[in-house]
C-alpha atoms as a PDB file:
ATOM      1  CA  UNK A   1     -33.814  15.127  21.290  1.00  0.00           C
ATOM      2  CA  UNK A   2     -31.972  16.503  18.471  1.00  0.00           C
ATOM      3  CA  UNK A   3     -28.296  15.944  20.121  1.00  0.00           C
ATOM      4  CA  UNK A   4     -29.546  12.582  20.276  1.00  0.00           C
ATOM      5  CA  UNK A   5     -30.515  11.302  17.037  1.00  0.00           C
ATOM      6  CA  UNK A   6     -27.017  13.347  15.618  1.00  0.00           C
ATOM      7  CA  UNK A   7     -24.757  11.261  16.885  1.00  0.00           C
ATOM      8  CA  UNK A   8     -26.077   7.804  15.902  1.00  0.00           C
ATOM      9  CA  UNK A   9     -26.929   9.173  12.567  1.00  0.00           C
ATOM     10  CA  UNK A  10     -23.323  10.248  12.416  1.00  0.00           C
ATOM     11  CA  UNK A  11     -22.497   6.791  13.059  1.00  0.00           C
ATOM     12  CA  UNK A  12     -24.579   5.300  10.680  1.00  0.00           C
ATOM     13  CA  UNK A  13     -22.931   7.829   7.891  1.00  0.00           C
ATOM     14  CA  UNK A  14     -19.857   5.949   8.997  1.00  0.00           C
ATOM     15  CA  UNK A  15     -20.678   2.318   8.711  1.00  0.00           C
ATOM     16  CA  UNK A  16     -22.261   2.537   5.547  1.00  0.00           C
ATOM     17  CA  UNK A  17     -19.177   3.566   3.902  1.00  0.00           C
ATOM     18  CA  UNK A  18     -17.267   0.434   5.416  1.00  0.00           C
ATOM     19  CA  UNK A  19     -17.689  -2.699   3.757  1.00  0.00           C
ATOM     20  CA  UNK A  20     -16.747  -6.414   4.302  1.00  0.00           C
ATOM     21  CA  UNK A  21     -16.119  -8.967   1.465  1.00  0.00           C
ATOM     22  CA  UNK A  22     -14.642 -12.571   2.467  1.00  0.00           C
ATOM     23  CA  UNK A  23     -14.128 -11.851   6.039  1.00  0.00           C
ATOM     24  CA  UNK A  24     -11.936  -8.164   5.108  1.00  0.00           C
ATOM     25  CA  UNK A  25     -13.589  -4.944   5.844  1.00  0.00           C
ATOM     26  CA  UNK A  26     -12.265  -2.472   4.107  1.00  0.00           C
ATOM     27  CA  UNK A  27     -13.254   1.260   3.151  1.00  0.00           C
ATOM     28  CA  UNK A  28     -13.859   3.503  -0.183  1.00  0.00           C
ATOM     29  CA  UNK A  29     -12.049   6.724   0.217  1.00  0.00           C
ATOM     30  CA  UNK A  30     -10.146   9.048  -2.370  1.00  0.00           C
ATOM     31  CA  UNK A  31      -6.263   9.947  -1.938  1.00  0.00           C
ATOM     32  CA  UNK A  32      -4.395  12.607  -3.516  1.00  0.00           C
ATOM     33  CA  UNK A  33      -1.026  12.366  -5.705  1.00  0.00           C
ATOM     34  CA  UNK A  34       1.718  11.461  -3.168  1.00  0.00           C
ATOM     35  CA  UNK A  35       5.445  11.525  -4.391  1.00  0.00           C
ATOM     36  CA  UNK A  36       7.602   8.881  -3.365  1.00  0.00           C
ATOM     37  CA  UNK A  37      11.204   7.879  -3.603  1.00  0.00           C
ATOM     38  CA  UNK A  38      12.668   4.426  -3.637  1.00  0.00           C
ATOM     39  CA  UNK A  39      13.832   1.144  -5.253  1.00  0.00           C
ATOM     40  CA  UNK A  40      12.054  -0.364  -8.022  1.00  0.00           C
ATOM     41  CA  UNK A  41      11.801  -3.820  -9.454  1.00  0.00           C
ATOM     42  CA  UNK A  42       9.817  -5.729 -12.104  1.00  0.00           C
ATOM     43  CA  UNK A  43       8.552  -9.076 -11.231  1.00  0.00           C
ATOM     44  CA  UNK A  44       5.533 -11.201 -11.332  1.00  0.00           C
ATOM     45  CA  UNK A  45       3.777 -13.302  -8.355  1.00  0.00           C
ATOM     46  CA  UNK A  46       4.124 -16.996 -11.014  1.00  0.00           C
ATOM     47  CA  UNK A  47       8.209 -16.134 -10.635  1.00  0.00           C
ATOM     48  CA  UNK A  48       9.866 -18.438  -9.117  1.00  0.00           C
ATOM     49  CA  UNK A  49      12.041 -15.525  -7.339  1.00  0.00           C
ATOM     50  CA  UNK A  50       9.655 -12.996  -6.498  1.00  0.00           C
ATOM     51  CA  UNK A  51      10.267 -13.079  -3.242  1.00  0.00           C
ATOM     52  CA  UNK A  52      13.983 -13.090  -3.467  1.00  0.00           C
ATOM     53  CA  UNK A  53      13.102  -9.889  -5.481  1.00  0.00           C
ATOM     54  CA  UNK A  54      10.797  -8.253  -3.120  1.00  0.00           C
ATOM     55  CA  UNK A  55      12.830  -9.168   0.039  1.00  0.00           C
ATOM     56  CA  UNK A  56      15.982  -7.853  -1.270  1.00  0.00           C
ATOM     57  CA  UNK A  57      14.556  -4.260  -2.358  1.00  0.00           C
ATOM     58  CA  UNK A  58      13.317  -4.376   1.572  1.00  0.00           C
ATOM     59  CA  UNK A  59      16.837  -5.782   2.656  1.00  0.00           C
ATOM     60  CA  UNK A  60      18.705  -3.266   0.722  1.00  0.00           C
ATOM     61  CA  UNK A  61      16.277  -0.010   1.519  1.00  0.00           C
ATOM     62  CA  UNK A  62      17.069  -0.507   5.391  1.00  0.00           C
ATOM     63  CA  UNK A  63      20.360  -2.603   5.333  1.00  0.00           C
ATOM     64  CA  UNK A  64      22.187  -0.748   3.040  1.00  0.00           C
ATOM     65  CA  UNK A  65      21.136   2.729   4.262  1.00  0.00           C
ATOM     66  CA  UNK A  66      18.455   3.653   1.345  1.00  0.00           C
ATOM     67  CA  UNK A  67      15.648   4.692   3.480  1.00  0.00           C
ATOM     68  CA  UNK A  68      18.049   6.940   6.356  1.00  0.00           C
ATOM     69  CA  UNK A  69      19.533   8.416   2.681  1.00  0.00           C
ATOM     70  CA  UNK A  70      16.032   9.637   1.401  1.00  0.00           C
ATOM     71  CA  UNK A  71      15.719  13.385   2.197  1.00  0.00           C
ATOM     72  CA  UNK A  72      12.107  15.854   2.901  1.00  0.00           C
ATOM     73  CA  UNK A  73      10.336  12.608   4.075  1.00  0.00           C
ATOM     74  CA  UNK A  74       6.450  13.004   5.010  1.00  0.00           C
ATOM     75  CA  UNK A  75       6.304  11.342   7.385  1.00  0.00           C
ATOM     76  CA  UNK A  76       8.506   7.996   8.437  1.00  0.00           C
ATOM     77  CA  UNK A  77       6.230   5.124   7.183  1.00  0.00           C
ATOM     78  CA  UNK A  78       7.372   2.942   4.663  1.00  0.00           C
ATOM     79  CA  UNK A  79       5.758   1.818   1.517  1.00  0.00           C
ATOM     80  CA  UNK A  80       5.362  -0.911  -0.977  1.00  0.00           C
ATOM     81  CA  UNK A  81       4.261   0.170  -4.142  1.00  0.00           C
ATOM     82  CA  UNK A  82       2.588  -2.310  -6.839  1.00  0.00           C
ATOM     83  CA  UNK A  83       2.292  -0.243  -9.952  1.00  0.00           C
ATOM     84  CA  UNK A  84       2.857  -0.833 -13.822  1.00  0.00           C
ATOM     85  CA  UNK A  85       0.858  -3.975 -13.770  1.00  0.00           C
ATOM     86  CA  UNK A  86       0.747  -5.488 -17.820  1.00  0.00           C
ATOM     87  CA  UNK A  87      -2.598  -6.725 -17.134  1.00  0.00           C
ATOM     88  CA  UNK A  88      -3.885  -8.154 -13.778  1.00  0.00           C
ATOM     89  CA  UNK A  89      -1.996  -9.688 -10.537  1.00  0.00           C
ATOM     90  CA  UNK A  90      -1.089 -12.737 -12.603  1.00  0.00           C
ATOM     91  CA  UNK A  91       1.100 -10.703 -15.122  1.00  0.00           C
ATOM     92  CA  UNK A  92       4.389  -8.724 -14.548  1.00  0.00           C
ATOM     93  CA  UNK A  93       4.486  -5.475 -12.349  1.00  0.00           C
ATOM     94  CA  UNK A  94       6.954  -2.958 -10.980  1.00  0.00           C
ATOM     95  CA  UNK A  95       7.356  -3.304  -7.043  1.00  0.00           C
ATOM     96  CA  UNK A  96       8.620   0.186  -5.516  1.00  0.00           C
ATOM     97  CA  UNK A  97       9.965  -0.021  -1.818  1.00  0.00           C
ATOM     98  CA  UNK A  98       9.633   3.378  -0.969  1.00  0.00           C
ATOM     99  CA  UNK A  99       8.774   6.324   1.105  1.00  0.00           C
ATOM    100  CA  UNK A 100       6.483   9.267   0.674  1.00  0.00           C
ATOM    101  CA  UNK A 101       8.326  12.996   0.793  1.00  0.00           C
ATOM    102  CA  UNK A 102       7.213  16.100   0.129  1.00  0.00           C
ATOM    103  CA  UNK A 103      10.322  17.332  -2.413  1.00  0.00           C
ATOM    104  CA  UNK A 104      12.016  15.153  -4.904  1.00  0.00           C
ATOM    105  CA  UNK A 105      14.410  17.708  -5.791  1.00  0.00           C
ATOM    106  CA  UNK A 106      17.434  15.765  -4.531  1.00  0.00           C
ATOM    107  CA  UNK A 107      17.301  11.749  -4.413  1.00  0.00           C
ATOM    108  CA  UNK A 108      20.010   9.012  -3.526  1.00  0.00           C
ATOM    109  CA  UNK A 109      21.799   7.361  -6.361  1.00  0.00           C
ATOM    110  CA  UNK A 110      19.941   3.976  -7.337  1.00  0.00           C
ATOM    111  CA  UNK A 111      16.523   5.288  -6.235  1.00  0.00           C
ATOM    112  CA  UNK A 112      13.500   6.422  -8.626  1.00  0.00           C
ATOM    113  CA  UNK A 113      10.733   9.095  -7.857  1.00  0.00           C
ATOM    114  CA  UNK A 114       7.178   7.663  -9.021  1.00  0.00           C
ATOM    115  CA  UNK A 115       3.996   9.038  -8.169  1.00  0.00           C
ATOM    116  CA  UNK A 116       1.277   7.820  -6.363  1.00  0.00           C
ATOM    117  CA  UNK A 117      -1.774   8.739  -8.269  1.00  0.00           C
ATOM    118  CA  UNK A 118      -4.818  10.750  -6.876  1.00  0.00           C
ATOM    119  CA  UNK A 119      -8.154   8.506  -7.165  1.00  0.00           C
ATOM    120  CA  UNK A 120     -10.431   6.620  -5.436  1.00  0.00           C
ATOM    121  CA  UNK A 121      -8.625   3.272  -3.487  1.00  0.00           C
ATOM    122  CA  UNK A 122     -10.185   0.423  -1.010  1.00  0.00           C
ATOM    123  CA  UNK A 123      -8.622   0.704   2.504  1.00  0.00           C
ATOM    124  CA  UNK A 124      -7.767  -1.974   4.436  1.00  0.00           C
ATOM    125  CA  UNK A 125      -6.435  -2.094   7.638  1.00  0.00           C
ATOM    126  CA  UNK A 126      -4.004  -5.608   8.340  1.00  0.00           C
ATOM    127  CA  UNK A 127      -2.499  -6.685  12.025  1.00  0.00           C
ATOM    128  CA  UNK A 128      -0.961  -8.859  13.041  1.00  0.00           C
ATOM    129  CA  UNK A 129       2.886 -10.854  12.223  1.00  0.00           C
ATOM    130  CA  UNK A 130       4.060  -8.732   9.396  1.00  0.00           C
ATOM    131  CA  UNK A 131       5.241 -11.101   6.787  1.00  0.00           C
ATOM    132  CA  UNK A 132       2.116 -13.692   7.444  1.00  0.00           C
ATOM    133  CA  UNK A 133      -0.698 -10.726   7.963  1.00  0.00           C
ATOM    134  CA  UNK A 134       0.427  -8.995   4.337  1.00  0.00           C
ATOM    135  CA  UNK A 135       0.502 -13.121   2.871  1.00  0.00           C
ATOM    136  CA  UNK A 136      -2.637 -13.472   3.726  1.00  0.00           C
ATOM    137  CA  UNK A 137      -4.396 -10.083   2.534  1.00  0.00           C
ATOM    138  CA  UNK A 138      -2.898 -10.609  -0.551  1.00  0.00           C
ATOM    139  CA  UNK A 139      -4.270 -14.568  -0.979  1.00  0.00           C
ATOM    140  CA  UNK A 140      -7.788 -13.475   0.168  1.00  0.00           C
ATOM    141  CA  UNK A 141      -7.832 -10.396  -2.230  1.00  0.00           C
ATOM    142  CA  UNK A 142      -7.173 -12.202  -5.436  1.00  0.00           C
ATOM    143  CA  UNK A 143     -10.473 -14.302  -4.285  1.00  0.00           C
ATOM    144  CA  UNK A 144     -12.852 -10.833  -3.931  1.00  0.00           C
ATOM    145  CA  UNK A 145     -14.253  -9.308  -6.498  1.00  0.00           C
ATOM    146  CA  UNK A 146     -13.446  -5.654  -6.327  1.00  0.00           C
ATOM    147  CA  UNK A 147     -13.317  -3.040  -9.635  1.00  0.00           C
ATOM    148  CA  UNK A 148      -9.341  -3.062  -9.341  1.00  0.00           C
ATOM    149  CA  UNK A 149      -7.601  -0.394 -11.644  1.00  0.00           C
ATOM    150  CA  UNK A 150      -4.297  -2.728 -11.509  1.00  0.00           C
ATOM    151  CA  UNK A 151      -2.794   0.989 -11.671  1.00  0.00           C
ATOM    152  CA  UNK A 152      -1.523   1.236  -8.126  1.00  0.00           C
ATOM    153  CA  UNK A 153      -1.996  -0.434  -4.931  1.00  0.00           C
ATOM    154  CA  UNK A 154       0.356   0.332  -2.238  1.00  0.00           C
ATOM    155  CA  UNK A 155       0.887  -1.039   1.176  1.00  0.00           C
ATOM    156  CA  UNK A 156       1.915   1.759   3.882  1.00  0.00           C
ATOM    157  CA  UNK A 157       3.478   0.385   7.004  1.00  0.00           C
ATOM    158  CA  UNK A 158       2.394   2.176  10.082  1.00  0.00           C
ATOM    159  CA  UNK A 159       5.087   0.802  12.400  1.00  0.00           C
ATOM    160  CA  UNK A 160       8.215  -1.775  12.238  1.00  0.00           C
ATOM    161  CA  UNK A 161       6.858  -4.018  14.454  1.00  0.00           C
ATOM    162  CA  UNK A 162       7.938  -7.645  13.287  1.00  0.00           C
ATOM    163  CA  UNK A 163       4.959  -9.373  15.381  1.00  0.00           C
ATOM    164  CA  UNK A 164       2.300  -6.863  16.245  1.00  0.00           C
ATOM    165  CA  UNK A 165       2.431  -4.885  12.525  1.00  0.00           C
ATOM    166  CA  UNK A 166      -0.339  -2.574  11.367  1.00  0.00           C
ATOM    167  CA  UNK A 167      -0.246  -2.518   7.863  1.00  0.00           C
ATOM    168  CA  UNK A 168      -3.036   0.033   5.749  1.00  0.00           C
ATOM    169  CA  UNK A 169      -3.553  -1.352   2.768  1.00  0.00           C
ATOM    170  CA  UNK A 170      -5.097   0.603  -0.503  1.00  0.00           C
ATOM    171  CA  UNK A 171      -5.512  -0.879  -3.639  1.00  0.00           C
ATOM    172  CA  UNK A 172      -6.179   0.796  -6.767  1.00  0.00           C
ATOM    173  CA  UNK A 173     -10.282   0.884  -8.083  1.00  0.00           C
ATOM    174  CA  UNK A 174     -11.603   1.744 -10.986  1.00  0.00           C
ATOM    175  CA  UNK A 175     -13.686   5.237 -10.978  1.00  0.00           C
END
């Protein structure tokens, strides 16, 4: 009887830390410091050319060879970092298209090494047509009401599927 009641307590342990707010579900969990080198930008989502700005740090990370350049890699996922926010999403912040590695020692010309920092972060797990799944996170989280940091939140792309992406999402909470 004991094996019995383990598992589904188990479960239970599980669930409880999973949460859903306006249709997401999402998780609390804690991350350590990552290191990450990329391309960095400043922009703000009111710009009229934020996405020019965003989509061209993407363009020119894979196009132009940034990404294949980046040496001691973690692991081969890709990142976009949101990080150096002057207030909340509606003012300016630093967009880093990046990946994680495990020595910064030697970087390619152009690119920046910022850290990720170590805290606690809500996960969320997006599928679906890359560009429109990542849209529409983004609109719906600006509508919940979650203890943000507006230190870091960081998108981590889990494969380059155009159509079928799977996108884990963690943004930045106050401890």
């Amino acid at each position: 009887m004991t094996d019995r009641c383990h598992v589904p307590c188990a479960i239970l342990s599980l669930i409880k830390q999973k949460r859903e707010v306006h249709g997401m579900n999402y998780e609390i969990i804690t991350l350590e410091e990552k290191t990450v080198v990329g391309l960095a930008a400043r922009t703000n989502n009111m710009a009229p050319d934020m996405g020019m700005v965003i989509g061209g740090l993407w363009g020119k990370f894979f196009e132009q060879g940034v990404y294949a350049s980046i040496e001691n890699k973690s692991n081969e996922k890709a990142l976009g970092i949101y990080t150096d926010y002057a207030g909340d999403e509606k003012n300016d912040y630093t967009i880093v298209v990046a990946c994680e590695v495990m020595d910064a020692a030697v970087i390619p010309q152009e690119t920046v090494i910022r850290k990720i920092p170590a805290g606690k972060y809500a996960k969320f797990i997006v599928k679906g047509d890359m560009h429109e799944a990542v849209a529409q996170f983004w609109t719906k989280l600006w509508q919940m009401d979650l203890p943000r940091s507006f230190v870091c939140d960081f998108e981590e792309y889990q494969n380059d599927s155009m159509d079928a992406a799977e996108i884990h999402i963690y943004i930045g909470l106050r401890e």
